[in-house]
Every structure is written in structure tokens, then in C-alpha cells.
Protein backbone atom coordinates (compact mmCIF):
# COMPACT_ATOMS: atom_id res chain seq x y z
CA UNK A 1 0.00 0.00 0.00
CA UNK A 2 1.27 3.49 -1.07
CA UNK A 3 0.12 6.51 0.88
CA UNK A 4 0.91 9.86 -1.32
CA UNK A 5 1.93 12.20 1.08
CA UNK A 6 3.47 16.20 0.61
CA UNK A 7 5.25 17.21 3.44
CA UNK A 8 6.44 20.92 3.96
CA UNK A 9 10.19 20.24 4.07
CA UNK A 10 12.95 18.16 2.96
CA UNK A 11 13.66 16.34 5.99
CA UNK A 12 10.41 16.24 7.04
CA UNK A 13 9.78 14.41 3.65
CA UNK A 14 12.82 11.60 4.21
CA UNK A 15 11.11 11.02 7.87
CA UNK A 16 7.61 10.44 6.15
CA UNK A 17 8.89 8.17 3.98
CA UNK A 18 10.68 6.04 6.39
CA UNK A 19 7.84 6.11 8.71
CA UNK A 20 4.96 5.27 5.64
CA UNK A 21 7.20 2.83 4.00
CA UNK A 22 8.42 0.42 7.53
CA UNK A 23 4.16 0.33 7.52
CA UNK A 24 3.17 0.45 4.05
CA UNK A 25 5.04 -2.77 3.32
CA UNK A 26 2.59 -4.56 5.41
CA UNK A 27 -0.69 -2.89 4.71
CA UNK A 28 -2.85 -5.49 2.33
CA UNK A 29 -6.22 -4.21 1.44
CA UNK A 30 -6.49 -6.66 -1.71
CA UNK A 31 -9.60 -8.40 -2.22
CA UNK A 32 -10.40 -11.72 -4.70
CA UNK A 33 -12.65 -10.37 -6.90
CA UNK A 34 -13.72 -14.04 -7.36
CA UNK A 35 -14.69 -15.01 -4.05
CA UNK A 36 -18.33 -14.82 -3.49
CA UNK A 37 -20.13 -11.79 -1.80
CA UNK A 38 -22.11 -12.44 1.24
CA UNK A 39 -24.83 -10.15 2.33
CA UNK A 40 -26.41 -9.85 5.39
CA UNK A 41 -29.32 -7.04 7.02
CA UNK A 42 -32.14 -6.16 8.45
CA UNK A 43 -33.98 -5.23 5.12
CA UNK A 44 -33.42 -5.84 1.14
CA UNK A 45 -35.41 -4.05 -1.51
CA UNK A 46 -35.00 -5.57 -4.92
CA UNK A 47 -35.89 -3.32 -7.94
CA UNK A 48 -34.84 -5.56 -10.51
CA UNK A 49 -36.33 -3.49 -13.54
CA UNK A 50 -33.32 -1.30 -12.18
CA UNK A 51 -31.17 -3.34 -11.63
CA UNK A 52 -30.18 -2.51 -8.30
CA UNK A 53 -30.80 -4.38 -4.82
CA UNK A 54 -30.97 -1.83 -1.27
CA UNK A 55 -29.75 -3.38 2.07
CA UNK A 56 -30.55 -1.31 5.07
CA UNK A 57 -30.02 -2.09 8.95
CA UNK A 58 -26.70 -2.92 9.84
CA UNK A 59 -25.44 -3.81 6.84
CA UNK A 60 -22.58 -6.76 6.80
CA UNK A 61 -20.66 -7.50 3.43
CA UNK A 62 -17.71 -10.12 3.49
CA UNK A 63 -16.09 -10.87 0.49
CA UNK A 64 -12.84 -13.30 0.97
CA UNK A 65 -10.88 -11.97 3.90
CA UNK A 66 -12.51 -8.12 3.60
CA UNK A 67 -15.52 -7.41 6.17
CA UNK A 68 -17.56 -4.24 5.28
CA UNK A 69 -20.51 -3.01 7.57
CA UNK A 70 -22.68 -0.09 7.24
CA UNK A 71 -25.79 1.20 7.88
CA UNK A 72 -26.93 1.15 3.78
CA UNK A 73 -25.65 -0.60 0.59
CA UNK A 74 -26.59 -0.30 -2.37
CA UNK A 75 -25.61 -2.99 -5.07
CA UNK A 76 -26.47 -2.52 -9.22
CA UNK A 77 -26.11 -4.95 -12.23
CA UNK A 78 -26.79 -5.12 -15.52
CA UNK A 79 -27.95 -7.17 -17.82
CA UNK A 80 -27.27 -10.83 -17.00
CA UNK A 81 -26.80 -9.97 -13.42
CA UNK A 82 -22.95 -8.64 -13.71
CA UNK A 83 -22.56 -6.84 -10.72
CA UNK A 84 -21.47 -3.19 -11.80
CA UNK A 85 -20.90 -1.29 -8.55
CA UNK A 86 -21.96 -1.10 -4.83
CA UNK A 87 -22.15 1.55 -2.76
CA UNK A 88 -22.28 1.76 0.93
CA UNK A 89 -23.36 4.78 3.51
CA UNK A 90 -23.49 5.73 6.96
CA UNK A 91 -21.06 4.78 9.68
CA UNK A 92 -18.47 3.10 6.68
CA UNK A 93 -16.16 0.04 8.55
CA UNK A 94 -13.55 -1.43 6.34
CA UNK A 95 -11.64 -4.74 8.00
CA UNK A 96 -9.17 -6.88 6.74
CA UNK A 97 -7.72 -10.38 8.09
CA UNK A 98 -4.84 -8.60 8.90
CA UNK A 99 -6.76 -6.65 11.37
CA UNK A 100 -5.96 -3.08 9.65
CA UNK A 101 -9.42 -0.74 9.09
CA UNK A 102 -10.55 1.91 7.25
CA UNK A 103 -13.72 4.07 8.52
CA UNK A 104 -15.48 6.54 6.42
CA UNK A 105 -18.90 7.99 5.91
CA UNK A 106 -19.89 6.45 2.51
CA UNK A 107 -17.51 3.74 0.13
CA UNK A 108 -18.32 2.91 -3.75
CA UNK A 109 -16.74 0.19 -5.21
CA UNK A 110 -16.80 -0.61 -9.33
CA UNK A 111 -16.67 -4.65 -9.72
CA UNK A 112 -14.69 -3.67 -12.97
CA UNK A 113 -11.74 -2.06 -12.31
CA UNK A 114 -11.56 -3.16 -8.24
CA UNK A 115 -11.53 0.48 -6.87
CA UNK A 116 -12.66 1.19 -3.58
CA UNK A 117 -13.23 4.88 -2.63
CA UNK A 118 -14.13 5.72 0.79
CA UNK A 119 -14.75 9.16 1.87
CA UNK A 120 -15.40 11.94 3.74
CA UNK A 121 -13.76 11.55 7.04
CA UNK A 122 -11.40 9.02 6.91
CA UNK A 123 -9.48 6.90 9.12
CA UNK A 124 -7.15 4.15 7.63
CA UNK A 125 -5.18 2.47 11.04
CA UNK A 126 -2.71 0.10 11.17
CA UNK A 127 -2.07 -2.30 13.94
CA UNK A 128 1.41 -3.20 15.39
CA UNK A 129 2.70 -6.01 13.72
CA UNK A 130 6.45 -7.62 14.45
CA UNK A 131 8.77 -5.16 15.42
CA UNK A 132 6.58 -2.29 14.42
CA UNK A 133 4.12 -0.01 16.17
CA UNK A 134 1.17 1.09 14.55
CA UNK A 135 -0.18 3.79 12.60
CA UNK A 136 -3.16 5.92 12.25
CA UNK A 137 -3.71 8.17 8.81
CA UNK A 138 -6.47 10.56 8.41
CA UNK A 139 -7.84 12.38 5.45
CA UNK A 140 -10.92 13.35 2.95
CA UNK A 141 -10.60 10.13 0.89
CA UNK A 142 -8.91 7.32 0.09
CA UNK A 143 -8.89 5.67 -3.18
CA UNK A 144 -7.66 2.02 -3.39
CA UNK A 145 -6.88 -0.61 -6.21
CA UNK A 146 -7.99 -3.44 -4.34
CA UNK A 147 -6.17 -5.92 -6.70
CA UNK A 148 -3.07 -4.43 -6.06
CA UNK A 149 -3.41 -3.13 -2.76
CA UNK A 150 -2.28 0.35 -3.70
CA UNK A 151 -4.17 3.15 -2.32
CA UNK A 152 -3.86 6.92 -2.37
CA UNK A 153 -5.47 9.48 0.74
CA UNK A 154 -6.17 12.58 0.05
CA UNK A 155 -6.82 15.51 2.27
CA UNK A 156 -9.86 18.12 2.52
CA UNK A 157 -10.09 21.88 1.43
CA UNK A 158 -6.47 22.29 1.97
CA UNK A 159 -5.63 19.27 0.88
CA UNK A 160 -3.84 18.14 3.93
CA UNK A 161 -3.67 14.48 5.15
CA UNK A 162 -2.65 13.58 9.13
CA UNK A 163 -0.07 11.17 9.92
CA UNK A 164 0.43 9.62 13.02
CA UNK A 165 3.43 7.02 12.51
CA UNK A 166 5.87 5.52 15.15
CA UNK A 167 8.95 4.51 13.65
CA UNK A 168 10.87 2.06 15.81
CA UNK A 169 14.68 3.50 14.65
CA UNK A 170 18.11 1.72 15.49
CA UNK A 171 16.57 -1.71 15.95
């Protein structure tokens, strides 16, 4: 996982990168695109001349090792019933295996190209793992190729993004 960062200064810059990198190397948001979805809530609407299917009431999605809940989600096909895209809002939890999360206010994801965006508000953490501590990242949204497992967060009006990393040095 690749967080794009701009720091104000040089040094400041190196530090980052050290700090992101040590952590980055064990982020894995990837998801199998082939493993089945499985849905669970309160309610499900099915407008099927619209392709589209509404979940509401504490919404669970699991797709391989990826939990999602929310309180709304919003799936849409097309013809043959190819999933096309899913969206998800209110109170936004991301989980994967490895125990690192991603909260937000509202996610889309298109089943073509695997891209996750989650925004407004959000909080990607990391958990300690080995010999390093964790991490907590902040920002307006974060965009992530969940093939890959790269990801990009973005700040708000300013375009800032918060960093709280704990580098274990001279170990």
C-alpha cells in the first residue's frame, strides 16, 4: 500500500517516507474479486427493472478476507446480473484479516476495475505487527486498487492528510 503524502520540508519528507514505508510494506487491502459476496441485514429491496438491490439495517458485506458493515448498501447490475458497482453509507467500517481498518462515511466500489473509494472523514489504522508499532492516517478520501493493494489518501479543502506514525529506529 502506497500513501501519497506532501510534506512541507525536505527532511520532514525523508522522515515520512521512512515512517509510511516500515508500515506500508505490510498494509494489504487486496480483495479476490472471485470469491463470493455475502450479504447480510435487516432489510433488502429488490428493484430488478433497475437493476439494483438496497440493504438497510446494519449492513454486513464479506467478500474473501474483507468485512464491510454499514448502515446502507446499495448494489447494481446489468444485464445478466454482472454486478457493476456497490455503494455503501453511513457509519463506513472497512476490515481486513490482517486486522488493519478503514472508517469513512460512505464507500463505492466498481466490480470492474476493483476500486474502492471511501470518503469523507477518513481513518485508515494500522495495527502493530512484528517489530513495528502502529499507525493511524487521516484524510478526505482514500482511493484504493484493491487488486493491487495500492491506495492513495487525500486531504480536505487544503488538501492536507494527518499522519500519526511511530517509527521504531536503530533496531
Amino acid at each position: 500500500m502506497v500513501f501519497l503524502l506532501r510534506p512541507a520540508s525536505m527532511s520532514m519528507a525523508i522522515l515520512l517516507w521512512a515512517c509510511v514505508a516500515a508500515h506500508a510494506q505490510q498494509f494489504s487491502m487486496q480483495a479476490d474479486p472471485d470469491a463470493p459476496l455475502d450479504v447480510r441485514a435487516e432489510a433488502l429491496d429488490v428493484i430488478e427493472q433497475d437493476g439494483r438491490a438496497l440493504f438497510s439495517g446494519e449492513v454486513v458485506l464479506s467478500q474473501g478476507d474483507i468485512r464491510l458493515t454499514s448502515d446502507r448498501l446499495r448494489l447494481d447490475w446489468s444485464e445478466g446480473y454482472q454486478l457493476r458497482s456497490a455503494r455503501a453509507e453511513g457509519s463506513v467500517y472497512l476490515r481486513s484479516a490482517q486486522q488493519q481498518e478503514i472508517r469513512g462515511q460512505w464507500a463505492a466500489y466498481d466490480f470492474a476495475t476493483s476500486t474502492l473509494i471511501i470518503g469523507d472523514d477518513v481513518t485508515v489504522v494500522m495495527p502493530p505487527q512484528g517489530d513495528q508499532d502502529g499507525a493511524r492516517l487521516s484524510g478526505k478520501r482514500f482511493t484504493v486498487d484493491m487488486r493491487a493493494g495500492f491506495g492513495t489518501l487525500s486531504g480536505g479543502p487544503q488538501g492536507r492528510v494527518k499522519g500519526v506514525l511511530q517509527p521504531k529506529l536503530g533496531k
